[in-house]
C-alpha atoms as a PDB file:
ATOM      1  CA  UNK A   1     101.198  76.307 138.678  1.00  0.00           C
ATOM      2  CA  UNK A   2     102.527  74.814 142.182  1.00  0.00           C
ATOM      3  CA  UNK A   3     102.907  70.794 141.984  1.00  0.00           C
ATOM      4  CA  UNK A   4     102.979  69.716 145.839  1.00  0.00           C
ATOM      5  CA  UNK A   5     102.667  66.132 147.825  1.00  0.00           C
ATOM      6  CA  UNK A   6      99.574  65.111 149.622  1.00  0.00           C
ATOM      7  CA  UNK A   7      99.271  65.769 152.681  1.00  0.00           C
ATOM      8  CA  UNK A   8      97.710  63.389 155.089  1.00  0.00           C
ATOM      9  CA  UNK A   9      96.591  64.219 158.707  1.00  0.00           C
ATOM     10  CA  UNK A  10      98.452  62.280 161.560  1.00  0.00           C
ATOM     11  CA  UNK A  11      96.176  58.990 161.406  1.00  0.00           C
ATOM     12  CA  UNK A  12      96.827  59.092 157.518  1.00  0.00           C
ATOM     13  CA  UNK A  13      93.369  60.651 156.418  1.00  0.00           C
ATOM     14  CA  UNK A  14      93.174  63.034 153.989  1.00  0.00           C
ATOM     15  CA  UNK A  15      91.756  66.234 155.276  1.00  0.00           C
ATOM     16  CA  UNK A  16      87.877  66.729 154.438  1.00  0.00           C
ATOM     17  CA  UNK A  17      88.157  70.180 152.338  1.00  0.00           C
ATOM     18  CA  UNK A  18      90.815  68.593 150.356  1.00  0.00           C
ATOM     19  CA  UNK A  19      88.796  65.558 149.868  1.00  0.00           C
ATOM     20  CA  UNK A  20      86.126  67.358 148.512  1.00  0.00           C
ATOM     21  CA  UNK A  21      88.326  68.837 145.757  1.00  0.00           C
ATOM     22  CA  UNK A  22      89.504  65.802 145.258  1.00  0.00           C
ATOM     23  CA  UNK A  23      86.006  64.111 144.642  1.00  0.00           C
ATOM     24  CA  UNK A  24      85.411  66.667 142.551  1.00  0.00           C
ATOM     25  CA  UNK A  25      88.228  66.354 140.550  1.00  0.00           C
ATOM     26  CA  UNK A  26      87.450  62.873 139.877  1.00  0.00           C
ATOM     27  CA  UNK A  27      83.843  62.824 139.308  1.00  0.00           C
ATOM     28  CA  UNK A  28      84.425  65.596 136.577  1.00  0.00           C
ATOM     29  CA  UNK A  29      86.337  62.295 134.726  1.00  0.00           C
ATOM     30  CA  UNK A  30      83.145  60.261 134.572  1.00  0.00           C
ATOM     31  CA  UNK A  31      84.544  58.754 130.724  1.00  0.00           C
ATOM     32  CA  UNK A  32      87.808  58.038 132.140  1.00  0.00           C
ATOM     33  CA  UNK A  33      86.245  56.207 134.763  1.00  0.00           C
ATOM     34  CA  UNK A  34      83.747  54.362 132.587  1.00  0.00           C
ATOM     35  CA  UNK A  35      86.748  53.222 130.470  1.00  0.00           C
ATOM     36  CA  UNK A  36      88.983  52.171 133.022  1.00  0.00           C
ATOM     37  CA  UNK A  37      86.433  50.637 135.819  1.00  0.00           C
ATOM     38  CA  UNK A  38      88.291  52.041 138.975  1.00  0.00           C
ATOM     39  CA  UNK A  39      84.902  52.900 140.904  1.00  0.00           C
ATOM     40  CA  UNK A  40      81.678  51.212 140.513  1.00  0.00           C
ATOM     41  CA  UNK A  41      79.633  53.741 139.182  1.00  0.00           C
ATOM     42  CA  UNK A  42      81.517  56.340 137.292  1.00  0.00           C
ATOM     43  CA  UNK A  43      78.275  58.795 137.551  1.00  0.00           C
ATOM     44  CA  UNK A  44      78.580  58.216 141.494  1.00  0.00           C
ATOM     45  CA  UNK A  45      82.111  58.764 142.756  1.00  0.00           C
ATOM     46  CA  UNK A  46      82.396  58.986 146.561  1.00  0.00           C
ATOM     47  CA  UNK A  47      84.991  60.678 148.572  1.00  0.00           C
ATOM     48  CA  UNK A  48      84.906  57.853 150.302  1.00  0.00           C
ATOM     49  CA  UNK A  49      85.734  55.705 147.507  1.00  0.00           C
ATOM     50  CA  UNK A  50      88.427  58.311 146.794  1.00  0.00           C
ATOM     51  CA  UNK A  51      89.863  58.160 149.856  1.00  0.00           C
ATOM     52  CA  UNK A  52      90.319  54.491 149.635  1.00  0.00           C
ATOM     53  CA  UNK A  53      92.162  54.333 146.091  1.00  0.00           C
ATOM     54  CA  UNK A  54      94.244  56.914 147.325  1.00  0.00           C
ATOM     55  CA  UNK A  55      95.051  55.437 150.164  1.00  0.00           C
ATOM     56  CA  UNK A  56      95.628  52.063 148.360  1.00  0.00           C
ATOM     57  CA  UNK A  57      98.118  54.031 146.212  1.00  0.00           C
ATOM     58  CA  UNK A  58     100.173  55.929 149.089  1.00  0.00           C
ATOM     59  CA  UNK A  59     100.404  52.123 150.883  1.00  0.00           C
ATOM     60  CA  UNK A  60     103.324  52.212 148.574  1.00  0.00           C
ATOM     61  CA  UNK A  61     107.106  53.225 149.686  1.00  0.00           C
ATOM     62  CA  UNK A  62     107.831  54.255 145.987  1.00  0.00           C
ATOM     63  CA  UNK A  63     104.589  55.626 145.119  1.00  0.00           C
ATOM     64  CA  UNK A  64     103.768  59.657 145.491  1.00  0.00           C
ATOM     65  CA  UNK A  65     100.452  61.557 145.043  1.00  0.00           C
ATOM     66  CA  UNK A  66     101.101  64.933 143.419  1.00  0.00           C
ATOM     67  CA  UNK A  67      98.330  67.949 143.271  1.00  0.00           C
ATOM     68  CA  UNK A  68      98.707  70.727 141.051  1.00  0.00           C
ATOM     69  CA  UNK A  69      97.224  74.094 142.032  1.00  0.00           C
ATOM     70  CA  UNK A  70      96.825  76.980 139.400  1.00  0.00           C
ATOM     71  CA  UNK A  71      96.218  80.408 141.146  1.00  0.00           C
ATOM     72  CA  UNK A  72      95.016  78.334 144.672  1.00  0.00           C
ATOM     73  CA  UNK A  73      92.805  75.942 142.573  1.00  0.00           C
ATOM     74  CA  UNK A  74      93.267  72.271 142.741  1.00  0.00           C
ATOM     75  CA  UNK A  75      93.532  71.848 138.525  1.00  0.00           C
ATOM     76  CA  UNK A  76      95.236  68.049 138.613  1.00  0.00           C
ATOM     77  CA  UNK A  77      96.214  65.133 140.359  1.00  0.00           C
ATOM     78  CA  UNK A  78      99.284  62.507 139.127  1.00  0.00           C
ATOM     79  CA  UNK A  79     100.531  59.681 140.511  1.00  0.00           C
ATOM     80  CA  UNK A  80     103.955  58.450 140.110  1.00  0.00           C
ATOM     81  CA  UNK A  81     105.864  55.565 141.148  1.00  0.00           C
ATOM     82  CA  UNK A  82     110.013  55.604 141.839  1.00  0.00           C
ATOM     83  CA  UNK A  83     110.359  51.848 140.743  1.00  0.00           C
ATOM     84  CA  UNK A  84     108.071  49.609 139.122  1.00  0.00           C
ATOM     85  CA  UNK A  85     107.683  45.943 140.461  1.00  0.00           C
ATOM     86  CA  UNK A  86     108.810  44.449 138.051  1.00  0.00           C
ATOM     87  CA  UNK A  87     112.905  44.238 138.728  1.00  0.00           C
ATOM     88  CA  UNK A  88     113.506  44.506 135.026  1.00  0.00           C
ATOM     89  CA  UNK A  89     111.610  47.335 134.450  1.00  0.00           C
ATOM     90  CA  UNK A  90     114.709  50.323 135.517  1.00  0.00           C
ATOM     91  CA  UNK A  91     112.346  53.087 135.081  1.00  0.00           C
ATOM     92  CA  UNK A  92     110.095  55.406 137.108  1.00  0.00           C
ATOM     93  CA  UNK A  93     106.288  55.217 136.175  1.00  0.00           C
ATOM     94  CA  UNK A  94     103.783  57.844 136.330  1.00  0.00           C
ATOM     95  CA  UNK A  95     100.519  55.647 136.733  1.00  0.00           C
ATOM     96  CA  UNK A  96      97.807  58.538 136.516  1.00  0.00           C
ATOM     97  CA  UNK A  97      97.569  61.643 135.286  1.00  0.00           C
ATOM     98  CA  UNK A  98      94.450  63.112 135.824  1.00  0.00           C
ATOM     99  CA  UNK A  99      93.151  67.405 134.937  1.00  0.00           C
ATOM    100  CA  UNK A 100      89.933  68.641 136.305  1.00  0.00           C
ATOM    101  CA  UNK A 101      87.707  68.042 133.076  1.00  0.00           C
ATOM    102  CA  UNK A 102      86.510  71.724 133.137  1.00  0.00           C
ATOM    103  CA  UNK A 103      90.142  72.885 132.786  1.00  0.00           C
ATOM    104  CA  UNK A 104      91.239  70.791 129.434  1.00  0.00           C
ATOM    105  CA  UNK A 105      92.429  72.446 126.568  1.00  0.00           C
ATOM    106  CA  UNK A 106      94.491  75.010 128.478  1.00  0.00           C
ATOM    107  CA  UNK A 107      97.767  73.127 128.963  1.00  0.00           C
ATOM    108  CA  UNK A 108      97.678  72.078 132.534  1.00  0.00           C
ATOM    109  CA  UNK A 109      97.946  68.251 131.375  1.00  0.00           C
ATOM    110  CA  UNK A 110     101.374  69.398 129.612  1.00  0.00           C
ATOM    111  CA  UNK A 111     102.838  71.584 132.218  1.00  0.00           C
ATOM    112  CA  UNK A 112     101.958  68.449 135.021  1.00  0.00           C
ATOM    113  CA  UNK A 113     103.753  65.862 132.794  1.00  0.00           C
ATOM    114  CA  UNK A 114     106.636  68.315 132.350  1.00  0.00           C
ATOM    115  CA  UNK A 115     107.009  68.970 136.237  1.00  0.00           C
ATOM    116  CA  UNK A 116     107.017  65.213 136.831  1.00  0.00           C
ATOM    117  CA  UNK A 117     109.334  64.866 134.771  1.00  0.00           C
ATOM    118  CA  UNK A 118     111.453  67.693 135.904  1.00  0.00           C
ATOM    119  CA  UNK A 119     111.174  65.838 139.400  1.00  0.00           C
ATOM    120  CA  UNK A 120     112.473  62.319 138.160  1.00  0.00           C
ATOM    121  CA  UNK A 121     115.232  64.261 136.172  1.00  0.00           C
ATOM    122  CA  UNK A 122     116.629  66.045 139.372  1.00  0.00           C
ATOM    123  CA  UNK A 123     116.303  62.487 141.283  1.00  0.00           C
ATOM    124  CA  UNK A 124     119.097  61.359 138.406  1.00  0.00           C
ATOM    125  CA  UNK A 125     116.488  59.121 136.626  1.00  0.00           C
ATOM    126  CA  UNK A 126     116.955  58.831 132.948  1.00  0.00           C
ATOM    127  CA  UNK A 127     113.479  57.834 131.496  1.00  0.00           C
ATOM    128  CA  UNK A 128     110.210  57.417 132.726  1.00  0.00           C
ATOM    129  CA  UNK A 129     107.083  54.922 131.730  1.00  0.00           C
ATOM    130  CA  UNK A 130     103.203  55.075 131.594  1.00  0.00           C
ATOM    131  CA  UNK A 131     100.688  52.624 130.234  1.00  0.00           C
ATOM    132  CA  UNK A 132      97.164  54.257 128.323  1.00  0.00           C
ATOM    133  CA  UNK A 133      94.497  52.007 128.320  1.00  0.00           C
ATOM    134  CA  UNK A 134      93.536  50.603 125.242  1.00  0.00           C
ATOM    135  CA  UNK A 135      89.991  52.623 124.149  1.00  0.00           C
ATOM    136  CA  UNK A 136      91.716  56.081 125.028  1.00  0.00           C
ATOM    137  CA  UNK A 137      92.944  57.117 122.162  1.00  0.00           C
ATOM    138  CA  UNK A 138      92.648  61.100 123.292  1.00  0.00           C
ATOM    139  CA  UNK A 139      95.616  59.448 126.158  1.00  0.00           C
ATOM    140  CA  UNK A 140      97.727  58.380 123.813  1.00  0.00           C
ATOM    141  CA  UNK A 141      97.570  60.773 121.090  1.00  0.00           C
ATOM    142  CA  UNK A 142      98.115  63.425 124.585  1.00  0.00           C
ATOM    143  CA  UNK A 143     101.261  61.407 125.532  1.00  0.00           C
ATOM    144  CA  UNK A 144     103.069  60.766 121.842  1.00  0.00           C
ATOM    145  CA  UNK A 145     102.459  64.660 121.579  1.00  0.00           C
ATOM    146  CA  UNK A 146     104.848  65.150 124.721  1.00  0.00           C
ATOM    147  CA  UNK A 147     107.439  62.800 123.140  1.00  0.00           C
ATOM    148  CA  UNK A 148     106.575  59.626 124.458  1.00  0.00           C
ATOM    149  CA  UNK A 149     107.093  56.598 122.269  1.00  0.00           C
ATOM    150  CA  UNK A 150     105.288  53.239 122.166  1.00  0.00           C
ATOM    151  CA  UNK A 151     107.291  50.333 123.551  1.00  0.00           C
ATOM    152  CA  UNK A 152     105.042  47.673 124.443  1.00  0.00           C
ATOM    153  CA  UNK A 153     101.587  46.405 124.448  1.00  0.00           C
ATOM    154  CA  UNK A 154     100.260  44.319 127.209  1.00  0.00           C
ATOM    155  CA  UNK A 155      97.974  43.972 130.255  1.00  0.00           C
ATOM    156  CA  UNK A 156      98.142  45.862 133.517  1.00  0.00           C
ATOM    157  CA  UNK A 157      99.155  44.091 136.663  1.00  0.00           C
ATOM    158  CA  UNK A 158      96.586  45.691 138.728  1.00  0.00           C
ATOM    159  CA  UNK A 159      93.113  43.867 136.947  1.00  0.00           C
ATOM    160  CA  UNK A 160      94.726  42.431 133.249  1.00  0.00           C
ATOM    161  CA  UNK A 161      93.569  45.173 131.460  1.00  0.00           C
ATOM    162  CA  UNK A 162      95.405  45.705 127.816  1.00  0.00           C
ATOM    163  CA  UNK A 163      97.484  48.642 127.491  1.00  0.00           C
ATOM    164  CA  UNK A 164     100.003  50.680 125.431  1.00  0.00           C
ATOM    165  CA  UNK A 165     103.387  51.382 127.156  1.00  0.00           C
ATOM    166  CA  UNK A 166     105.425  53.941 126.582  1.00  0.00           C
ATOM    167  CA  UNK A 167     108.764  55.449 127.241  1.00  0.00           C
ATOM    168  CA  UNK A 168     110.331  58.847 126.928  1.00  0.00           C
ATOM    169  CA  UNK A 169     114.178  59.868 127.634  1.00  0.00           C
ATOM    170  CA  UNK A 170     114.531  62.186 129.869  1.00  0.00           C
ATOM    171  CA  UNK A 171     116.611  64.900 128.532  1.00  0.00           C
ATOM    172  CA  UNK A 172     118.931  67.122 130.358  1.00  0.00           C
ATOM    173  CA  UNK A 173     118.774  71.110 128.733  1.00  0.00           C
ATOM    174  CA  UNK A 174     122.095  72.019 127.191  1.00  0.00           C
ATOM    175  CA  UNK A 175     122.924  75.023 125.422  1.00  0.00           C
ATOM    176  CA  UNK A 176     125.283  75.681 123.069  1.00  0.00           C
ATOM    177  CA  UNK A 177     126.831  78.038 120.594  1.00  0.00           C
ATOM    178  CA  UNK A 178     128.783  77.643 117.300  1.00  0.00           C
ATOM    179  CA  UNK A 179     130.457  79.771 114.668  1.00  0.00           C
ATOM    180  CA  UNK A 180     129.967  79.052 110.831  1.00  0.00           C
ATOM    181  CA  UNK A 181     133.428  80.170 109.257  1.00  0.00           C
ATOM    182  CA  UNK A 182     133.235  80.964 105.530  1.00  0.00           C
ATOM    183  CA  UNK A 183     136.273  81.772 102.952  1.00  0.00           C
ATOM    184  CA  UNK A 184     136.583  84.485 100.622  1.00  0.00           C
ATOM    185  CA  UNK A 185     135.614  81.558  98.018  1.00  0.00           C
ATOM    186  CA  UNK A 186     132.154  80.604  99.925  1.00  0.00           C
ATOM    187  CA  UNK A 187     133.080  77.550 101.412  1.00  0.00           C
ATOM    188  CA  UNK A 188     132.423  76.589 105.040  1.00  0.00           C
ATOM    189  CA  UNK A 189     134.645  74.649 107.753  1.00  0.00           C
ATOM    190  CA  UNK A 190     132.766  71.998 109.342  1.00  0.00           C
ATOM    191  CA  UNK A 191     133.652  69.154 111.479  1.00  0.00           C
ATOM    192  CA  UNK A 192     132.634  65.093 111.203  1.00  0.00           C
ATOM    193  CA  UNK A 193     131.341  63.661 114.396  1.00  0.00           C
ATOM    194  CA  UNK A 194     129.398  60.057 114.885  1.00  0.00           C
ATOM    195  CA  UNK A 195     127.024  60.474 117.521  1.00  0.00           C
ATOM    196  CA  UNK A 196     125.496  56.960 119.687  1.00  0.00           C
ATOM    197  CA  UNK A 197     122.121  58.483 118.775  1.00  0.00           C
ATOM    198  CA  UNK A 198     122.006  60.902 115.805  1.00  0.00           C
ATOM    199  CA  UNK A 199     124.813  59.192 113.757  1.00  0.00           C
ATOM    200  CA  UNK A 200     127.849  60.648 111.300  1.00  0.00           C
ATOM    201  CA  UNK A 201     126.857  64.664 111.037  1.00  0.00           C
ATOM    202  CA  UNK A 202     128.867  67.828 110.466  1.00  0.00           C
ATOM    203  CA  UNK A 203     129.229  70.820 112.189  1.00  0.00           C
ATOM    204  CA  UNK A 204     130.574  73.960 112.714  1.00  0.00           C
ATOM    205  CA  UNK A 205     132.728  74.500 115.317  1.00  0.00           C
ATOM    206  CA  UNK A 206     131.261  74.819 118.929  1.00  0.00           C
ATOM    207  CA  UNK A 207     129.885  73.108 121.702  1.00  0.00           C
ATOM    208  CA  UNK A 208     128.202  73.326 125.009  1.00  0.00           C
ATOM    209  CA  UNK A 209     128.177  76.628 127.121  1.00  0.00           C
ATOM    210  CA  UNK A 210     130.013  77.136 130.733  1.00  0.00           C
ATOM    211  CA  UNK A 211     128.370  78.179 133.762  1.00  0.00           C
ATOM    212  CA  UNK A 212     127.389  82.202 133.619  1.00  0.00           C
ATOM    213  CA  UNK A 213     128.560  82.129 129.959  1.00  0.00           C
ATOM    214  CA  UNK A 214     126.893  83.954 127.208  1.00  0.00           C
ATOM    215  CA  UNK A 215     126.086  82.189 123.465  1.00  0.00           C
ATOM    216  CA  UNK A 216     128.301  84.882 121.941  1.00  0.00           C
ATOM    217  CA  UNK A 217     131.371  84.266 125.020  1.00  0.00           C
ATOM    218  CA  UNK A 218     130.960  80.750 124.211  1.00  0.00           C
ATOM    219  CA  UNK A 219     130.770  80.239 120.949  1.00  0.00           C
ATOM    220  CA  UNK A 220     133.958  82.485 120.321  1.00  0.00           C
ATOM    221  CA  UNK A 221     135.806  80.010 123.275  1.00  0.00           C
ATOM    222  CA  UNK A 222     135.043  77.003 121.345  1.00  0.00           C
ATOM    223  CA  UNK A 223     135.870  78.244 118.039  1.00  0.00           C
ATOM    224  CA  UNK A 224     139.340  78.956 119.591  1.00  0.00           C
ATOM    225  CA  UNK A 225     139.663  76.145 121.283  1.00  0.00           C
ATOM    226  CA  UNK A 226     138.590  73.359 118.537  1.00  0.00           C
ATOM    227  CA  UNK A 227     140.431  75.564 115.571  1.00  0.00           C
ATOM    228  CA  UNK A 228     143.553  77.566 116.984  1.00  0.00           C
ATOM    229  CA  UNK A 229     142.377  80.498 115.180  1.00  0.00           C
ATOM    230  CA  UNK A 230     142.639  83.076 117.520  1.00  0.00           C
ATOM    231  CA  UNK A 231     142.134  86.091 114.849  1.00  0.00           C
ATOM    232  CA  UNK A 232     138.425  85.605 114.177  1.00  0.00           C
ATOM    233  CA  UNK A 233     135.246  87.302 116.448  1.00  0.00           C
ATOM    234  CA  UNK A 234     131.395  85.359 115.839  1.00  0.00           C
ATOM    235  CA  UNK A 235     129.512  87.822 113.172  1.00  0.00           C
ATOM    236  CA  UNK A 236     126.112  88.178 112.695  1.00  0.00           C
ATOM    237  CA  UNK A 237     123.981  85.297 114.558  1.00  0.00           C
ATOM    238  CA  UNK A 238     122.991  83.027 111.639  1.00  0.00           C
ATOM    239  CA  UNK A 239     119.959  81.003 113.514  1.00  0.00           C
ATOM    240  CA  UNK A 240     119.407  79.123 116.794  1.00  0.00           C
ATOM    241  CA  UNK A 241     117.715  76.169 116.579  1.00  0.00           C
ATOM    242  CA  UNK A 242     117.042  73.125 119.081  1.00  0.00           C
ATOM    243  CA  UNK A 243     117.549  69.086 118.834  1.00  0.00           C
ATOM    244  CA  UNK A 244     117.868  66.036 120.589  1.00  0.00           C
ATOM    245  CA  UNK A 245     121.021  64.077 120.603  1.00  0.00           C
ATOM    246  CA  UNK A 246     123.232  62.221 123.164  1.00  0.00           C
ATOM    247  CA  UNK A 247     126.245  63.672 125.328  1.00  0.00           C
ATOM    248  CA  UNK A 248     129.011  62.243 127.468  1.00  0.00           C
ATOM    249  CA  UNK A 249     125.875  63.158 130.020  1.00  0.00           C
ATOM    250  CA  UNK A 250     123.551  61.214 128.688  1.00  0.00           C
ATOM    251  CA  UNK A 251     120.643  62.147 126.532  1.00  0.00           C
ATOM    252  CA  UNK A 252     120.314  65.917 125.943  1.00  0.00           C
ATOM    253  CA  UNK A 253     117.724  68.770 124.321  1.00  0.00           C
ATOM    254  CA  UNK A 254     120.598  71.090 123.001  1.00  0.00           C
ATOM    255  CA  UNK A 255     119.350  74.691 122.133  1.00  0.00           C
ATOM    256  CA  UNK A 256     122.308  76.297 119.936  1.00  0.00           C
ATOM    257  CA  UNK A 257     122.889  80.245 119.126  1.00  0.00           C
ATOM    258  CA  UNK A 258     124.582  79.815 115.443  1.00  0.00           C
ATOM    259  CA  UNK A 259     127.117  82.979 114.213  1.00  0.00           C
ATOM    260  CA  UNK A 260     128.390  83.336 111.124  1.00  0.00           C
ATOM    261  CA  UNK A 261     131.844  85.091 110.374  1.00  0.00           C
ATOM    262  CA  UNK A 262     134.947  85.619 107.620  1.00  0.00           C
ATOM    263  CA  UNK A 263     137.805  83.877 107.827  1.00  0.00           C
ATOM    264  CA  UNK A 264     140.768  82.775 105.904  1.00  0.00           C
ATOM    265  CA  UNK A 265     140.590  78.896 104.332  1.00  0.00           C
ATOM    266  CA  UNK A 266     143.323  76.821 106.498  1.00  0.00           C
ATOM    267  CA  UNK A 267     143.791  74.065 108.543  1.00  0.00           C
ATOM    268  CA  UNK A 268     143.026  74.126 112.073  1.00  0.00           C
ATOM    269  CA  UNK A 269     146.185  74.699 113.918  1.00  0.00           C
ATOM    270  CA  UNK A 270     147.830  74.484 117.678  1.00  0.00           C
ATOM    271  CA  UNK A 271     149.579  71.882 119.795  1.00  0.00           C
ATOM    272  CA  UNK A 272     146.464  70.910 121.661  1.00  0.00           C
ATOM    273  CA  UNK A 273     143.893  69.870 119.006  1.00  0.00           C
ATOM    274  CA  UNK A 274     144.452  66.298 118.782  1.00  0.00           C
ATOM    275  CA  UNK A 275     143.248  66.190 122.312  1.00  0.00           C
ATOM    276  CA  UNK A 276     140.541  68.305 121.875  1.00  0.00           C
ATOM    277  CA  UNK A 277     138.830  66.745 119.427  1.00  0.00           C
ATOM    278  CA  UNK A 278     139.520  63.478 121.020  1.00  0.00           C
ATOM    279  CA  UNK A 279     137.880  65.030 123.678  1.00  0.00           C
ATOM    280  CA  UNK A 280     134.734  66.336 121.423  1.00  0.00           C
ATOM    281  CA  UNK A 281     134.612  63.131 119.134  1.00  0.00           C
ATOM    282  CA  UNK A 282     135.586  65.271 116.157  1.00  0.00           C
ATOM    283  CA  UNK A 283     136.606  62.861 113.708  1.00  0.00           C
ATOM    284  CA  UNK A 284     137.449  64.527 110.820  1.00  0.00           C
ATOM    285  CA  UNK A 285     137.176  68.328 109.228  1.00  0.00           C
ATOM    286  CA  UNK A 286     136.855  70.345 105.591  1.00  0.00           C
ATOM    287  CA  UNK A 287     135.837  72.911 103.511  1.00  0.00           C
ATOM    288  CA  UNK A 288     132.723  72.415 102.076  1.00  0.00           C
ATOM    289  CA  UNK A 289     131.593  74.819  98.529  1.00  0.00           C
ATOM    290  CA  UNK A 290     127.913  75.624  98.599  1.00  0.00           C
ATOM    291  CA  UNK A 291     127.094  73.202  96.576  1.00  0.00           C
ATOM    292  CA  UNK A 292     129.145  70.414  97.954  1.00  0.00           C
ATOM    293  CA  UNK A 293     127.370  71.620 101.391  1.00  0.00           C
ATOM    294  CA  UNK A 294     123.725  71.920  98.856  1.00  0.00           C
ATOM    295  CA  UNK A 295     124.171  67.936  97.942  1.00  0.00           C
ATOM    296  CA  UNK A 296     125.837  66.688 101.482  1.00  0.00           C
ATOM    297  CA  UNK A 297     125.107  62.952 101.505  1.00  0.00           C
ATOM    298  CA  UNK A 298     124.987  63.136 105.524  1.00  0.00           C
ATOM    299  CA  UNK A 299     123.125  65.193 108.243  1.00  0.00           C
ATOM    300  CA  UNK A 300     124.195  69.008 108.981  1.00  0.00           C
ATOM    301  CA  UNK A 301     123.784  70.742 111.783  1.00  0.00           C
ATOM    302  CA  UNK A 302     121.766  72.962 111.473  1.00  0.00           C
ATOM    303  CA  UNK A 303     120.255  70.786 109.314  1.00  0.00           C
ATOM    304  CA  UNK A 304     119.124  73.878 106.994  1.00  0.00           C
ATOM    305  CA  UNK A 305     122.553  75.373 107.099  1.00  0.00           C
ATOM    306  CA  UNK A 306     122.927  75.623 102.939  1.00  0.00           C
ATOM    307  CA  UNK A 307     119.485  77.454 102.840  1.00  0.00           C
ATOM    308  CA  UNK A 308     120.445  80.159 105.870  1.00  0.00           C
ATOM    309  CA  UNK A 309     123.693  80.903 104.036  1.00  0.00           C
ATOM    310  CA  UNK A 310     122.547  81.682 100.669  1.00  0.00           C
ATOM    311  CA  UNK A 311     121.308  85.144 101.908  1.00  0.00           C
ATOM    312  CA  UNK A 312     124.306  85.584 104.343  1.00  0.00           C
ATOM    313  CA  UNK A 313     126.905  88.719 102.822  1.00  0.00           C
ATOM    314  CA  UNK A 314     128.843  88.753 105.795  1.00  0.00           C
ATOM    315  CA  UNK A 315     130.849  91.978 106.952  1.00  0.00           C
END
């Protein structure tokens, strides 16, 4: 699927064949349009009428008109909008999103919502907004799917009517690799950490990968480099599993490879670990038995961790 500006002609009309798909696009959303009164006859749209409310729409610096095309076939239309005008409101908007009717149900409303949102993430923006009209509830069950939460409920600039708002965080992909290190005896070595987002946690050592680096490369690097223990290799890879926290970045969606491996129990060791874990926010570290890791009072990471090693025999 291609997602691609409108393109106007020189005296800012929109060129007739694409108008046409565009009519059609619309008029296959007669409900839509009965619910939300933007043309006068929902059973009648006009390219005409099409024309205008588009046009209405790119009279605005921070608006943009999107089309997506699926195999040369014009499948959606969105419309988003860089800054809201309200001055308090920080956050990009998309204002419609909009799938040929014929086409539901085959995930072209998802990827469209993902590539606009791709878009405002490489722009730097952080978050993004939309409002569902109240009497859609098909909208907003669509939008909570894709991670959007409610924030507010109140009436629409544009003609007062009431609507849900809501926000999602825009989340940067991370990926990340980690090595859980278990003694002769069973127990594990985890680290404490106190995420802004997630809260206190423990983990096994590991962390985010480098550029060109593999999950194996990397999670070997950080085990080194949060531990000192330069004599152990990642084993057997335990799980990978994906979450939402935030980094020094901002907000992330981490997907983590998770290895297993033997080790001796000791302390972490090396001249340079104070400042690492400073530089990690690693607060604190242990051994933790199976069942002191069975009955942990706070979150681990992975949060089924207990569970995956029961069955683990390691080399």
């Amino acid at each position: 699927m291609i997602l691609e500006p409108l393109s106007v002609t020189p005296d800012h009309d929109i060129p007739a064949p694409l108008l046409t798909e565009l009519t059609a696009l619309y008029a296959a959303n007669r409900d839509f349009h009965a619910l939300s009164g933007d043309f006068p006859d929902p059973d009648d749209v006009r390219p005409e009428q099409v024309a205008v409310a588009l046009a209405d729409e790119l009279a605005n610096p921070d608006a943009e008109v999107l089309l997506a095309r699926s195999e040369g076939r014009l499948v959606g239309v969105v419309i988003t909008l860089a800054r809201h005008p309200d001055p308090a409101d920080p956050d990009p908007w998309i204002g419609l999103l909009m799938v040929d009717a014929s086409m539901h149900g085959r995930g072209y409303g998802r990827r469209i919502a993902h590539g606009v949102e791709d878009r405002f993430r490489a722009a730097g923006r952080t978050a993004v907004r939309l409002a569902v009209l109240a009497g859609n509830p098909k909208g907003l069950t669509f939008w909570t799917a894709l991670g959007y939460e409610v924030v507010d409920e109140r009436e629409d600039r544009a003609m007062g009517r009431p609507c849900t708002v809501l926000r999602k965080p825009l989340r940067t992909p991370r990926r990340a690799a980690r090595v859980v290190v278990v003694d002769p005896e069973g127990a594990v070595f985890l680290f404490r950490y106190d995420n802004v987002e997630v809260g206190v946690h423990w983990a096994p050592p590991g962390g985010g990968l480098e550029s060109g680096e593999g999950p194996r490369e990397g999670a070997l690097r950080e085990l080194r480099e949060e531990t000192g223990w330069t004599d152990l290799e990642p084993g057997p890879l335990l799980c990978t599993w994906e979450h939402d926290f935030t980094h020094a970045v901002g907000p992330v969606h981490q997907h983590e490879h998770v290895y297993v491996t033997r080790g001796p129990r000791r302390p972490p060791t090396g001249p340079h670990l104070a400042a690492a874990h400073a530089e990690d926010g690693i607060l604190a570290w242990r051994w933790w038995s199976r069942e002191e890791l069975a009955a942990a009072p706070d979150p681990l990471w992975p949060p089924d961790l207990a569970q995956l090693l029961a069955g683990f025999a390691g080399p």
